[in-house]
PDB file of N, CA and C in Angstrom:
ATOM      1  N   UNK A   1       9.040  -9.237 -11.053  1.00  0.00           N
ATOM      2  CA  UNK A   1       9.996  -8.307 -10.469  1.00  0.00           C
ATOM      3  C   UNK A   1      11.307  -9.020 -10.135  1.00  0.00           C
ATOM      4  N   UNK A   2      10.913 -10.301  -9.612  1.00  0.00           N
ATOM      5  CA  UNK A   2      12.360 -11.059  -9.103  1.00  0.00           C
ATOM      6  C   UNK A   2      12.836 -11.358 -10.484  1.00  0.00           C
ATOM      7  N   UNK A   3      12.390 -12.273 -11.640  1.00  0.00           N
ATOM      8  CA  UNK A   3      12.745 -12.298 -12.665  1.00  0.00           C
ATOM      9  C   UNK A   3      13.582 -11.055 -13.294  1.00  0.00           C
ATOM     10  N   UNK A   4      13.039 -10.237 -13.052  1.00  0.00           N
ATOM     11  CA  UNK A   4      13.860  -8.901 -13.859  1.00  0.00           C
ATOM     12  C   UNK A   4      14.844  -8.556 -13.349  1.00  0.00           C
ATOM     13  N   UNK A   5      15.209  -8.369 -12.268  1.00  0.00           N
ATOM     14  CA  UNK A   5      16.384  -8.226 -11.509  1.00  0.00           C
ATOM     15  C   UNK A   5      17.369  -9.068 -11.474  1.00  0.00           C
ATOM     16  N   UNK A   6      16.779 -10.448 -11.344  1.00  0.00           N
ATOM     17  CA  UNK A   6      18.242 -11.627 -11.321  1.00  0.00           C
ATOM     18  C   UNK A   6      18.332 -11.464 -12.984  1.00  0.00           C
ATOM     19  N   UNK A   7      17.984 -11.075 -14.086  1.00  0.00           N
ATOM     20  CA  UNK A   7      18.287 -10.942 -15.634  1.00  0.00           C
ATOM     21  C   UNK A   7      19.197 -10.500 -15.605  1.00  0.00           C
ATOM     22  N   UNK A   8      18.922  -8.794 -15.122  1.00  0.00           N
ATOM     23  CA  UNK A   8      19.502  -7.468 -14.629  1.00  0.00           C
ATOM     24  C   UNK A   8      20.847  -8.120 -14.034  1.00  0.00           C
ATOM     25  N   UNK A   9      20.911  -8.519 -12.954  1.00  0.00           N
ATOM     26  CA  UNK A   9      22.491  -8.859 -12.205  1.00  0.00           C
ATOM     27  C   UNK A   9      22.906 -10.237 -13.369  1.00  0.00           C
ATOM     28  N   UNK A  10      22.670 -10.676 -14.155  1.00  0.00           N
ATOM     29  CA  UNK A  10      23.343 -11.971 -14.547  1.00  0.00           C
ATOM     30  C   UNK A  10      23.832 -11.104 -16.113  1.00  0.00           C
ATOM     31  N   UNK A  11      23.285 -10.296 -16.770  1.00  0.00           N
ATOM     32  CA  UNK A  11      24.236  -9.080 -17.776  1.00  0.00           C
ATOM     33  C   UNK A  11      24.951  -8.568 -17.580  1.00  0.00           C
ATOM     34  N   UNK A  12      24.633  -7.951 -15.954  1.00  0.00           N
ATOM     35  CA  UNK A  12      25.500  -7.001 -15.960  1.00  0.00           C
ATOM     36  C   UNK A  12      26.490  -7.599 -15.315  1.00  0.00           C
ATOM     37  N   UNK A  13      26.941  -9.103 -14.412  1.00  0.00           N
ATOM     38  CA  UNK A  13      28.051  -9.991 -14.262  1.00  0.00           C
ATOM     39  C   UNK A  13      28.694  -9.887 -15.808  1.00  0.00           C
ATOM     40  N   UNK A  14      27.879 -10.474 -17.015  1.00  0.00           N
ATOM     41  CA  UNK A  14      28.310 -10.900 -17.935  1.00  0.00           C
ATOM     42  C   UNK A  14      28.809 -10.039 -18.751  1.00  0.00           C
ATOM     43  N   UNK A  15      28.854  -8.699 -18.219  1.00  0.00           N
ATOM     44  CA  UNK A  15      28.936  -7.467 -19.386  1.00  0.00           C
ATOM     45  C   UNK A  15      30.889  -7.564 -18.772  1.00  0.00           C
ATOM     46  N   UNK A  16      30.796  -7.501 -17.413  1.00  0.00           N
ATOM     47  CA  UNK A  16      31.796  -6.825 -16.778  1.00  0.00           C
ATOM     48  C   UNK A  16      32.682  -8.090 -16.867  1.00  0.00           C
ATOM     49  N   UNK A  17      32.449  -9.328 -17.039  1.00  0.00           N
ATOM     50  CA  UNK A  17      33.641  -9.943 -17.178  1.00  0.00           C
ATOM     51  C   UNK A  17      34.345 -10.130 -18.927  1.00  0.00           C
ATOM     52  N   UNK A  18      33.175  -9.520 -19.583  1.00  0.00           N
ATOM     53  CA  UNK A  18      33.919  -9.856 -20.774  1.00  0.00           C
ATOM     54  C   UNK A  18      34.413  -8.529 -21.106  1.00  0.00           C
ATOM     55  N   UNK A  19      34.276  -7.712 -19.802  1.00  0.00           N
ATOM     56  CA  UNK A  19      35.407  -6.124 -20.426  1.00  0.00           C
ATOM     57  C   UNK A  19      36.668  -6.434 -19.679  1.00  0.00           C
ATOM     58  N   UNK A  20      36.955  -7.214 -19.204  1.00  0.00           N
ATOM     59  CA  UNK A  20      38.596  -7.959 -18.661  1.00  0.00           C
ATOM     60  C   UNK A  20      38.495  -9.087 -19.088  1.00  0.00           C
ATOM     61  N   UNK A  21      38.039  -9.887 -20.830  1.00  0.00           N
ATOM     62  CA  UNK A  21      38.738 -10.867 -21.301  1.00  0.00           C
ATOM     63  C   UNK A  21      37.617 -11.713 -21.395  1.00  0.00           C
ATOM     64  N   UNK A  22      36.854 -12.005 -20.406  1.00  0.00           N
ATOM     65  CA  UNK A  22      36.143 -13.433 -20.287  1.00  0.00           C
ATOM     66  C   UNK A  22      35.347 -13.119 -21.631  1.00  0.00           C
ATOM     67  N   UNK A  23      34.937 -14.589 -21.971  1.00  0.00           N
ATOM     68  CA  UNK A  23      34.095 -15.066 -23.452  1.00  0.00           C
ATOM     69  C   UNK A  23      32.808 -15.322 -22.548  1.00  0.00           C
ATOM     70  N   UNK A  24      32.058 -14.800 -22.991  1.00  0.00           N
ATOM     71  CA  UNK A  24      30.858 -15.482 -22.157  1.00  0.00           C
ATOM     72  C   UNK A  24      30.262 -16.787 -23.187  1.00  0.00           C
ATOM     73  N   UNK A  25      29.919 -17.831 -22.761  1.00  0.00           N
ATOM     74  CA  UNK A  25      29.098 -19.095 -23.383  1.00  0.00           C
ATOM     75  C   UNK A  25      27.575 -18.906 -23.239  1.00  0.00           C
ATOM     76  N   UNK A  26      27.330 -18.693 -22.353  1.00  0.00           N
ATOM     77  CA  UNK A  26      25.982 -18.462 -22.514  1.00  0.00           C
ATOM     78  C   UNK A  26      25.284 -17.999 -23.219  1.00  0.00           C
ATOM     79  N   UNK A  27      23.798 -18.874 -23.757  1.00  0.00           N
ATOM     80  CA  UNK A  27      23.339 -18.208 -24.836  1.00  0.00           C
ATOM     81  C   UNK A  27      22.778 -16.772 -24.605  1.00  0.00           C
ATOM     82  N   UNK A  28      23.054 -15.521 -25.814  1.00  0.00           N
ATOM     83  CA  UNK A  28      22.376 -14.494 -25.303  1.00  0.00           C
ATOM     84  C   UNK A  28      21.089 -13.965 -26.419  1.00  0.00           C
ATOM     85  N   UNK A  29      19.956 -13.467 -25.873  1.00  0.00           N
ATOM     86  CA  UNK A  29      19.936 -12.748 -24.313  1.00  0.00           C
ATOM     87  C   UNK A  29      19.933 -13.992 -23.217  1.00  0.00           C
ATOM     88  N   UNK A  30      20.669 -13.422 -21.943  1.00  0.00           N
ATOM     89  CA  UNK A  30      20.461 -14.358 -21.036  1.00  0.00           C
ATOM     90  C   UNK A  30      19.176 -14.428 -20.496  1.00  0.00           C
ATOM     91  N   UNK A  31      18.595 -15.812 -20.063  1.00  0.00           N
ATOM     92  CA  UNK A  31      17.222 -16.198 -19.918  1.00  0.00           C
ATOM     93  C   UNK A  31      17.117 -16.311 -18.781  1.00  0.00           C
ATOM     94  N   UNK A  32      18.140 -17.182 -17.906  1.00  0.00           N
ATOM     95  CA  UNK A  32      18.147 -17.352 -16.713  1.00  0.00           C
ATOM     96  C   UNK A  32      19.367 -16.591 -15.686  1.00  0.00           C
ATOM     97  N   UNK A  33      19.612 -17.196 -14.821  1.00  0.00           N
ATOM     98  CA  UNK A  33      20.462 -16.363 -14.025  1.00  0.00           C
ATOM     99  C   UNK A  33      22.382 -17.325 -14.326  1.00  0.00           C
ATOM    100  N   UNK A  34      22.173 -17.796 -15.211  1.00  0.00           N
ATOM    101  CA  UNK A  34      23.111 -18.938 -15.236  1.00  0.00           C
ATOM    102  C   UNK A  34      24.378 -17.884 -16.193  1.00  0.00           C
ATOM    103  N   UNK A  35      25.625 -17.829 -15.838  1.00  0.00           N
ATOM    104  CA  UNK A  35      26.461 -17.153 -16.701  1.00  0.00           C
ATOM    105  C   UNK A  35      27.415 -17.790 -16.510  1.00  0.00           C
ATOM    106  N   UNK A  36      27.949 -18.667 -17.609  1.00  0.00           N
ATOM    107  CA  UNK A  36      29.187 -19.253 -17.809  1.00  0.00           C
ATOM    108  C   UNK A  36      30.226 -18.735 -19.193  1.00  0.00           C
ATOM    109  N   UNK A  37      31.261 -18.875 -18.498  1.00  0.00           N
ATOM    110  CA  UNK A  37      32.391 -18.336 -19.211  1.00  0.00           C
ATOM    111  C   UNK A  37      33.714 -19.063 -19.430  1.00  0.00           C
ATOM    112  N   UNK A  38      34.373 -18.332 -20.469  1.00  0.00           N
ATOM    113  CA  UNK A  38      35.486 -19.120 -20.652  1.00  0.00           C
ATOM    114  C   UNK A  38      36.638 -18.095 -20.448  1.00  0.00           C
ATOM    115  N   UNK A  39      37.832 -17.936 -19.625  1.00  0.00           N
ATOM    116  CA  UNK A  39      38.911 -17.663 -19.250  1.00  0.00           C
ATOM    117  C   UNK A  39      39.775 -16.794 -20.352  1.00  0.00           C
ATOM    118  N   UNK A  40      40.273 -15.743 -20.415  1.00  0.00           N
ATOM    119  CA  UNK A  40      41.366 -15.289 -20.808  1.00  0.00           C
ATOM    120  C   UNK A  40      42.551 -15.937 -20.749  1.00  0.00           C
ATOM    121  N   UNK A  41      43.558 -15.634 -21.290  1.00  0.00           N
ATOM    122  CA  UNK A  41      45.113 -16.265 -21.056  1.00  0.00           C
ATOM    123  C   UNK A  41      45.081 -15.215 -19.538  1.00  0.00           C
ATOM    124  N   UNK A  42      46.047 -16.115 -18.458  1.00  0.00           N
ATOM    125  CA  UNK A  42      45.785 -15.387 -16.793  1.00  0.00           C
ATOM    126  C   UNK A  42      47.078 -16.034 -16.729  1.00  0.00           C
ATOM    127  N   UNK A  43      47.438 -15.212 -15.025  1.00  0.00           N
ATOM    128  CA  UNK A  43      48.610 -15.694 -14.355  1.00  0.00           C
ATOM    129  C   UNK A  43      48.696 -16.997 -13.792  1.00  0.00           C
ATOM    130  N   UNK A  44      49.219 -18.181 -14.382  1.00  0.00           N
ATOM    131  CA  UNK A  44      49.257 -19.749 -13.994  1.00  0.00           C
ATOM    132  C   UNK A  44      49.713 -19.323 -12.439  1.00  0.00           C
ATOM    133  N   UNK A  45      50.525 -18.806 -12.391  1.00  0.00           N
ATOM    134  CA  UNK A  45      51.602 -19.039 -10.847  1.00  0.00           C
ATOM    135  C   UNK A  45      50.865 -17.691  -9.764  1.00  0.00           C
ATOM    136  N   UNK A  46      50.414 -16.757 -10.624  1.00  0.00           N
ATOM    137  CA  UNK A  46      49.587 -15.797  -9.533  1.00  0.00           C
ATOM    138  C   UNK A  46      48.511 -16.561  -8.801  1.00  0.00           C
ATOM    139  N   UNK A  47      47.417 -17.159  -9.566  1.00  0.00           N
ATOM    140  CA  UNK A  47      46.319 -18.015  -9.332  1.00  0.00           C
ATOM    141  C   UNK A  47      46.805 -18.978  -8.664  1.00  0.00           C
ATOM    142  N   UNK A  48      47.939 -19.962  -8.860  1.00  0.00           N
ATOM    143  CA  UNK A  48      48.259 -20.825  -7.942  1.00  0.00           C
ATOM    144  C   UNK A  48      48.573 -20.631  -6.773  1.00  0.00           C
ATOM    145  N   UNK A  49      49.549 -18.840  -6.159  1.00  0.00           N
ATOM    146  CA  UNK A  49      49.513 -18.606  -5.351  1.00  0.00           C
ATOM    147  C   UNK A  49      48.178 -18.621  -4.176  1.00  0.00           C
ATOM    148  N   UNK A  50      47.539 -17.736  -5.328  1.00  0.00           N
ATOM    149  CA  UNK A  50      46.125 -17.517  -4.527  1.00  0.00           C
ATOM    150  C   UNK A  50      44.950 -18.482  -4.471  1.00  0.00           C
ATOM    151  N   UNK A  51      45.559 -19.340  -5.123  1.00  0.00           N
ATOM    152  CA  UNK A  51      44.388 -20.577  -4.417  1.00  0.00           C
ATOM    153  C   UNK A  51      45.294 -21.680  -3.250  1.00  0.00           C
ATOM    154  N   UNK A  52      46.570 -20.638  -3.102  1.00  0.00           N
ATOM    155  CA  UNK A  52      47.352 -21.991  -1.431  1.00  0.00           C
ATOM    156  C   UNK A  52      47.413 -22.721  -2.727  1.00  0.00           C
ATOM    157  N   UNK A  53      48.016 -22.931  -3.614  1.00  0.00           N
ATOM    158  CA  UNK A  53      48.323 -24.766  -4.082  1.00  0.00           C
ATOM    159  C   UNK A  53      50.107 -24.490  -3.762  1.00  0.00           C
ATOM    160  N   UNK A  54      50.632 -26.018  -3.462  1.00  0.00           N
ATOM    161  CA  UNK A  54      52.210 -25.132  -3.209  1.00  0.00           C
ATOM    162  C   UNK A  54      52.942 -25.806  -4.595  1.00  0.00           C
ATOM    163  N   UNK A  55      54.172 -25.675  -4.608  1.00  0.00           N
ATOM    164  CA  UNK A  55      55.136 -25.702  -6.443  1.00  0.00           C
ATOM    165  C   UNK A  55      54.531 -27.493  -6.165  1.00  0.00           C
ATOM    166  N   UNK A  56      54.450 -27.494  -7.512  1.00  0.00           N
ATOM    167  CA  UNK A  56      54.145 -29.459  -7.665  1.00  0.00           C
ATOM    168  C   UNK A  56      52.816 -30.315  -7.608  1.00  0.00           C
ATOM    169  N   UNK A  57      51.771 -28.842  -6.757  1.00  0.00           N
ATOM    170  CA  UNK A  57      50.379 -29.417  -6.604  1.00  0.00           C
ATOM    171  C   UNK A  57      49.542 -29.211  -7.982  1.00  0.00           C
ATOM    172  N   UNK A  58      49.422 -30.133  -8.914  1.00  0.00           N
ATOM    173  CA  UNK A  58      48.547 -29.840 -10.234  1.00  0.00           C
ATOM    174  C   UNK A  58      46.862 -30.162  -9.890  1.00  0.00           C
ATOM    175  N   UNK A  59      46.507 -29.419 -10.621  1.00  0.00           N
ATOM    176  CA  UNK A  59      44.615 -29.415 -11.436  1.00  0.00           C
ATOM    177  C   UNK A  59      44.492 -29.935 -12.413  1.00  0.00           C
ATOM    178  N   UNK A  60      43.488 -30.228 -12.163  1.00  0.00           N
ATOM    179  CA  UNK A  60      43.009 -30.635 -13.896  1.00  0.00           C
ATOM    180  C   UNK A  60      43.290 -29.915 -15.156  1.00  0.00           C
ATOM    181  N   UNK A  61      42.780 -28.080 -14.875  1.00  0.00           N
ATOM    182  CA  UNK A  61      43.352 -27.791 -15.745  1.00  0.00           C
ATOM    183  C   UNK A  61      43.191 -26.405 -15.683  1.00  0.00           C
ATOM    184  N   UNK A  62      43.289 -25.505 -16.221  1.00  0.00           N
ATOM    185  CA  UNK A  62      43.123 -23.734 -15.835  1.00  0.00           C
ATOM    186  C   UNK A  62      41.893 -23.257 -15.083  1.00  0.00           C
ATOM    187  N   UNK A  63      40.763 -23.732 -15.603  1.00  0.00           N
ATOM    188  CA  UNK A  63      39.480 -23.324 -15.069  1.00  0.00           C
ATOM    189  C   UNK A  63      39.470 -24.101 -13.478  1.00  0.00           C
ATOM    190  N   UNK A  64      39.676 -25.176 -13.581  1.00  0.00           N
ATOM    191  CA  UNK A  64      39.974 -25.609 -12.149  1.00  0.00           C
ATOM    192  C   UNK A  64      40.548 -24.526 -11.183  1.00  0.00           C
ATOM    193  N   UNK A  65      41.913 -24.379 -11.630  1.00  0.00           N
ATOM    194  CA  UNK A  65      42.706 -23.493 -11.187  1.00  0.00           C
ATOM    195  C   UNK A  65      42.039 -22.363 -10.623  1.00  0.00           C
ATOM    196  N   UNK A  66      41.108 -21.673 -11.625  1.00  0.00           N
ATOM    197  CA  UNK A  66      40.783 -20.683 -11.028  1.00  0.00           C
ATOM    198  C   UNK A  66      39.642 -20.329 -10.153  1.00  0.00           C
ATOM    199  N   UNK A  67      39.061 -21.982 -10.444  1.00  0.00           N
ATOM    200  CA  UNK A  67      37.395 -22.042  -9.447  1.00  0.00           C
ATOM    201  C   UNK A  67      38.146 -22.192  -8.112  1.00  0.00           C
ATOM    202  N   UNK A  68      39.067 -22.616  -7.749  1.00  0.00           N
ATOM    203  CA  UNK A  68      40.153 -22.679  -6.772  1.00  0.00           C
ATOM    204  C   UNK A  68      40.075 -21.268  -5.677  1.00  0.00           C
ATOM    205  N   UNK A  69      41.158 -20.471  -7.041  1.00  0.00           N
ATOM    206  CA  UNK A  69      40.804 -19.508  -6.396  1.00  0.00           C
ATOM    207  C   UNK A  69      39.679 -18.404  -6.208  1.00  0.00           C
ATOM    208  N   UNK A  70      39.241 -18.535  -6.922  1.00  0.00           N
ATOM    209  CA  UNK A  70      37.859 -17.690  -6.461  1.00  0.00           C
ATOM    210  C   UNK A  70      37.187 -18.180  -5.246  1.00  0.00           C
ATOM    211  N   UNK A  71      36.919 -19.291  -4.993  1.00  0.00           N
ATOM    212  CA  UNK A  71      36.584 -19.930  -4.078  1.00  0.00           C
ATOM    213  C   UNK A  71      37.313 -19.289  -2.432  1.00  0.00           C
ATOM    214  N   UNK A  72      38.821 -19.389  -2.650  1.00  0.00           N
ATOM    215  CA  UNK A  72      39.814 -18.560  -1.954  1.00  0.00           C
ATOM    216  C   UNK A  72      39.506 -17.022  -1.661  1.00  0.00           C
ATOM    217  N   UNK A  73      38.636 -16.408  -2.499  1.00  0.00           N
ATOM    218  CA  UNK A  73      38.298 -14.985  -2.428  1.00  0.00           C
ATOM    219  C   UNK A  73      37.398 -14.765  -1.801  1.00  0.00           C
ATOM    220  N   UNK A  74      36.447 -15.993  -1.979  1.00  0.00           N
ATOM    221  CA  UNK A  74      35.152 -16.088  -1.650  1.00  0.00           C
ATOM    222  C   UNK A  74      34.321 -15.555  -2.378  1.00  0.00           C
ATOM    223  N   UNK A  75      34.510 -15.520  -3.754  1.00  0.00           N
ATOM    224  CA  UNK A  75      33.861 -15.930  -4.507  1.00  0.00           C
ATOM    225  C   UNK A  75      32.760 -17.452  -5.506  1.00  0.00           C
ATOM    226  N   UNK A  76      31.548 -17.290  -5.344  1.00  0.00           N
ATOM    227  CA  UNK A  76      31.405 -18.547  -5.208  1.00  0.00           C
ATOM    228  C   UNK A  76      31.031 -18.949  -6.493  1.00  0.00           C
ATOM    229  N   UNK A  77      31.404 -19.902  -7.776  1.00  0.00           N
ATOM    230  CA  UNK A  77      30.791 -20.016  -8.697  1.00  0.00           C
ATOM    231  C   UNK A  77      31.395 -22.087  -9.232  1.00  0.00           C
ATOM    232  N   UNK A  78      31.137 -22.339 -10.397  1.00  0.00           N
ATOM    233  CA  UNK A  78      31.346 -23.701 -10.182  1.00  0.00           C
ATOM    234  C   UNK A  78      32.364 -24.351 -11.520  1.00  0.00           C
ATOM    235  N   UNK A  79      33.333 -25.204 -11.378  1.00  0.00           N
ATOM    236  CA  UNK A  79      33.500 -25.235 -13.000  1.00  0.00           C
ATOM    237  C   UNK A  79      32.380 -26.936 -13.817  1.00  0.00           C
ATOM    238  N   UNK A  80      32.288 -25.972 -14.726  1.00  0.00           N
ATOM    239  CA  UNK A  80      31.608 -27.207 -15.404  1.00  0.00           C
ATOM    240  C   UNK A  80      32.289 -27.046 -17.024  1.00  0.00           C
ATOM    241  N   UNK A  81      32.302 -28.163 -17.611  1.00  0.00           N
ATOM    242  CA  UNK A  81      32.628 -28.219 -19.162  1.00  0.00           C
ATOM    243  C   UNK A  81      34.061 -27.454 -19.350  1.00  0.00           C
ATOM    244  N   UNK A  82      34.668 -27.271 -18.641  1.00  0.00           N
ATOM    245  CA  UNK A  82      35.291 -26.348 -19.284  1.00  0.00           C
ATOM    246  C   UNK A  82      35.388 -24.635 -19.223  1.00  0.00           C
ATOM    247  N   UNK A  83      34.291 -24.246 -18.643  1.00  0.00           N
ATOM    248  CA  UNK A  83      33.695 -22.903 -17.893  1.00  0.00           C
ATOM    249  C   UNK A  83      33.915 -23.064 -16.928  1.00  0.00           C
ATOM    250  N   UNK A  84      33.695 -21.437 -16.256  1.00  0.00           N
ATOM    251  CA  UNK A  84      33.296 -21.085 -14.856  1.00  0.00           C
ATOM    252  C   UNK A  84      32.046 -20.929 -14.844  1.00  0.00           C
ATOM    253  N   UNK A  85      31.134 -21.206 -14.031  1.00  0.00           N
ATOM    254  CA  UNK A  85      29.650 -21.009 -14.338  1.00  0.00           C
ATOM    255  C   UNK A  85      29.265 -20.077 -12.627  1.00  0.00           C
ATOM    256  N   UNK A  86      28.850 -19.275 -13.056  1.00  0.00           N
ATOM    257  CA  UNK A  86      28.230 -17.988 -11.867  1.00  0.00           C
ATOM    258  C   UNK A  86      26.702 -18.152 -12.051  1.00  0.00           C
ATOM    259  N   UNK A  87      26.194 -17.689 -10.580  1.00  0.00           N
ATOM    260  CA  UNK A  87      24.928 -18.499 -10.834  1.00  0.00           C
ATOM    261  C   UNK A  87      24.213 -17.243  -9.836  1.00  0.00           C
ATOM    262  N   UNK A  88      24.193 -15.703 -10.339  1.00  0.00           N
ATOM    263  CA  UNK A  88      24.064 -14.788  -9.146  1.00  0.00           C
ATOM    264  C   UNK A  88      22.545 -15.164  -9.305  1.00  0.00           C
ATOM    265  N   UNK A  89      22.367 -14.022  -8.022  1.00  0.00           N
ATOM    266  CA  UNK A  89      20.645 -13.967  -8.011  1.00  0.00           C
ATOM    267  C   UNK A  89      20.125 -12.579  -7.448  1.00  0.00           C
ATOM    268  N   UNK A  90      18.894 -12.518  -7.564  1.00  0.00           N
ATOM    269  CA  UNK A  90      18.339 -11.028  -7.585  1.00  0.00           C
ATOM    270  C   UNK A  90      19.080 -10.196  -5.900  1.00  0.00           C
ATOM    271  N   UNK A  91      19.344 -11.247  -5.357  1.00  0.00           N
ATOM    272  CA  UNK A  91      20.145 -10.443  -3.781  1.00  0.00           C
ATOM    273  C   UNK A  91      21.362 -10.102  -4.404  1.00  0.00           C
ATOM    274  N   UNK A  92      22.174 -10.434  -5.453  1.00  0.00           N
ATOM    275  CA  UNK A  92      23.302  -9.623  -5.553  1.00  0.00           C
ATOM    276  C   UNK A  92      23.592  -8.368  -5.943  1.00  0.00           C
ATOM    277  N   UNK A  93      24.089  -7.971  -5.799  1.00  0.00           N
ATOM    278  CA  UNK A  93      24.687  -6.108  -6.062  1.00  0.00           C
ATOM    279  C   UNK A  93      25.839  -5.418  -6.913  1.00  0.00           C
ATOM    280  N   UNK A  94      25.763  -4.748  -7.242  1.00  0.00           N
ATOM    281  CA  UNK A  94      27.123  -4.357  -7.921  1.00  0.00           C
ATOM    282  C   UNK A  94      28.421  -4.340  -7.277  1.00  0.00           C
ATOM    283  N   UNK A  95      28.100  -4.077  -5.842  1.00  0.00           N
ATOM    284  CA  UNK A  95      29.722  -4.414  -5.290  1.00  0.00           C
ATOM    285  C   UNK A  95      29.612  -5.729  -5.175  1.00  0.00           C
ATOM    286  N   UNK A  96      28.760  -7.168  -4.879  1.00  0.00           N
ATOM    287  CA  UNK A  96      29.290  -8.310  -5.435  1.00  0.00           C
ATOM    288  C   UNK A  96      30.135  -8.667  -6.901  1.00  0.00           C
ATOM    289  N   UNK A  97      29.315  -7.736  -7.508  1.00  0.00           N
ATOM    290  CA  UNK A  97      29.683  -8.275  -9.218  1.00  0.00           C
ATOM    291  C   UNK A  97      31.003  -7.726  -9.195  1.00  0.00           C
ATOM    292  N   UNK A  98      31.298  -6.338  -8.670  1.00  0.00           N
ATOM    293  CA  UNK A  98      33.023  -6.154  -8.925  1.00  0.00           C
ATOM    294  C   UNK A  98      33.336  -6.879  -7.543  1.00  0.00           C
ATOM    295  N   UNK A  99      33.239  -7.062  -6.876  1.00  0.00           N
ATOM    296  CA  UNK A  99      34.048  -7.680  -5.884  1.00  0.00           C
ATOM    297  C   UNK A  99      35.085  -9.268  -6.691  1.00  0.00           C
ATOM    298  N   UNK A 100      33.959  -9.596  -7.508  1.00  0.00           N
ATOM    299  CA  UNK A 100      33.803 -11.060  -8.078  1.00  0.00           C
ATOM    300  C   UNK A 100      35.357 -10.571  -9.768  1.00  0.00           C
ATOM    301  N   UNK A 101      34.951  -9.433 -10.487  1.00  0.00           N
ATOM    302  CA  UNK A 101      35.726  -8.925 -11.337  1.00  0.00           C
ATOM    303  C   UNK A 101      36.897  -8.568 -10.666  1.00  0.00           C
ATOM    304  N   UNK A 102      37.282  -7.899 -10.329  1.00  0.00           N
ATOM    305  CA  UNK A 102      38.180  -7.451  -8.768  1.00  0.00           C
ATOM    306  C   UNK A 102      39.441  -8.413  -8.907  1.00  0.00           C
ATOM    307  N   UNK A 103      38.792  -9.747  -8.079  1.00  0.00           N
ATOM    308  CA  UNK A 103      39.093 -10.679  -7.906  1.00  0.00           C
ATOM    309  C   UNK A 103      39.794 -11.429  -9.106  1.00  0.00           C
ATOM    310  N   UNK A 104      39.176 -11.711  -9.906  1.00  0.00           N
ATOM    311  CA  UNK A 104      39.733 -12.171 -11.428  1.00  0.00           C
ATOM    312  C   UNK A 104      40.453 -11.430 -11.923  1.00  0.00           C
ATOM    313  N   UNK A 105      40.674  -9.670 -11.916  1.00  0.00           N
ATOM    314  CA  UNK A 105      41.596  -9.337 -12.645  1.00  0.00           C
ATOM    315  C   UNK A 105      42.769  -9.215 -12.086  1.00  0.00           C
ATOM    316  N   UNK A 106      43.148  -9.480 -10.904  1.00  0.00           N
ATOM    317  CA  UNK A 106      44.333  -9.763  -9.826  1.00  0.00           C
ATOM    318  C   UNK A 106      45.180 -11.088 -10.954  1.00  0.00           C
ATOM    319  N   UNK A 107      44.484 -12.020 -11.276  1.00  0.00           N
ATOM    320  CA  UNK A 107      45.122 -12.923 -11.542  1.00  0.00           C
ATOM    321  C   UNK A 107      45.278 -12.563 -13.198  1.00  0.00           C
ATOM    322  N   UNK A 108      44.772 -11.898 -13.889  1.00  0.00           N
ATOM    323  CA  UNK A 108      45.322 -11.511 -15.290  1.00  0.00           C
ATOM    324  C   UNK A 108      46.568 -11.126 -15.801  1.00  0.00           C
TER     325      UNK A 108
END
């Protein structure tokens, strides 16, 4: 039952970010609760706003940037490789998952 549900919330994260752009990496079908993605072209200077960095403060590199701000939203997910990697679980909900989309398409 727990298995089916964290499946359930880690598609339907993965459905909804790749209908505003995101590539999902993860192999599909997803197996585990693990959903990593790769970034659309986004607002460099919106995202910088919203992660507090001020003119001159650099990242490593976009995905940084934006684990930044999500983090800032309170959104919680991690960058690895090159991705954002989201890691929901069977307690999350659909107003997490748009809260989390929401959030990302501010900066598009």
């Amino acid at each position: 039952l727990i298995e089916a549900e964290l499946l359930h919330v880690a598609n339907r994260l993965a459905e909804k970010l790749e209908t505003i752009g995101f590539t999902v990496r993860s192999p599909r079908p997803l197996r585990s609760g693990i959903v990593s993605v790769t970034p659309p072209k986004f607002d460099l200077e919106k995202a910088r706003k919203g992660a507090g960095l001020r003119k001159g403060v650099a990242l490593k590199d976009p995905v940084h940037l934006l684990h930044r701000y999500l983090e800032r939203q309170k959104v919680i997910c991690a960058p690895r490789e090159g991705m954002l990697r989201f890691a929901p679980h069977f307690y999350n909900d659909e107003l997490d998952l748009d809260r989390a989309v929401a959030a990302l398409r501010r900066v598009l």
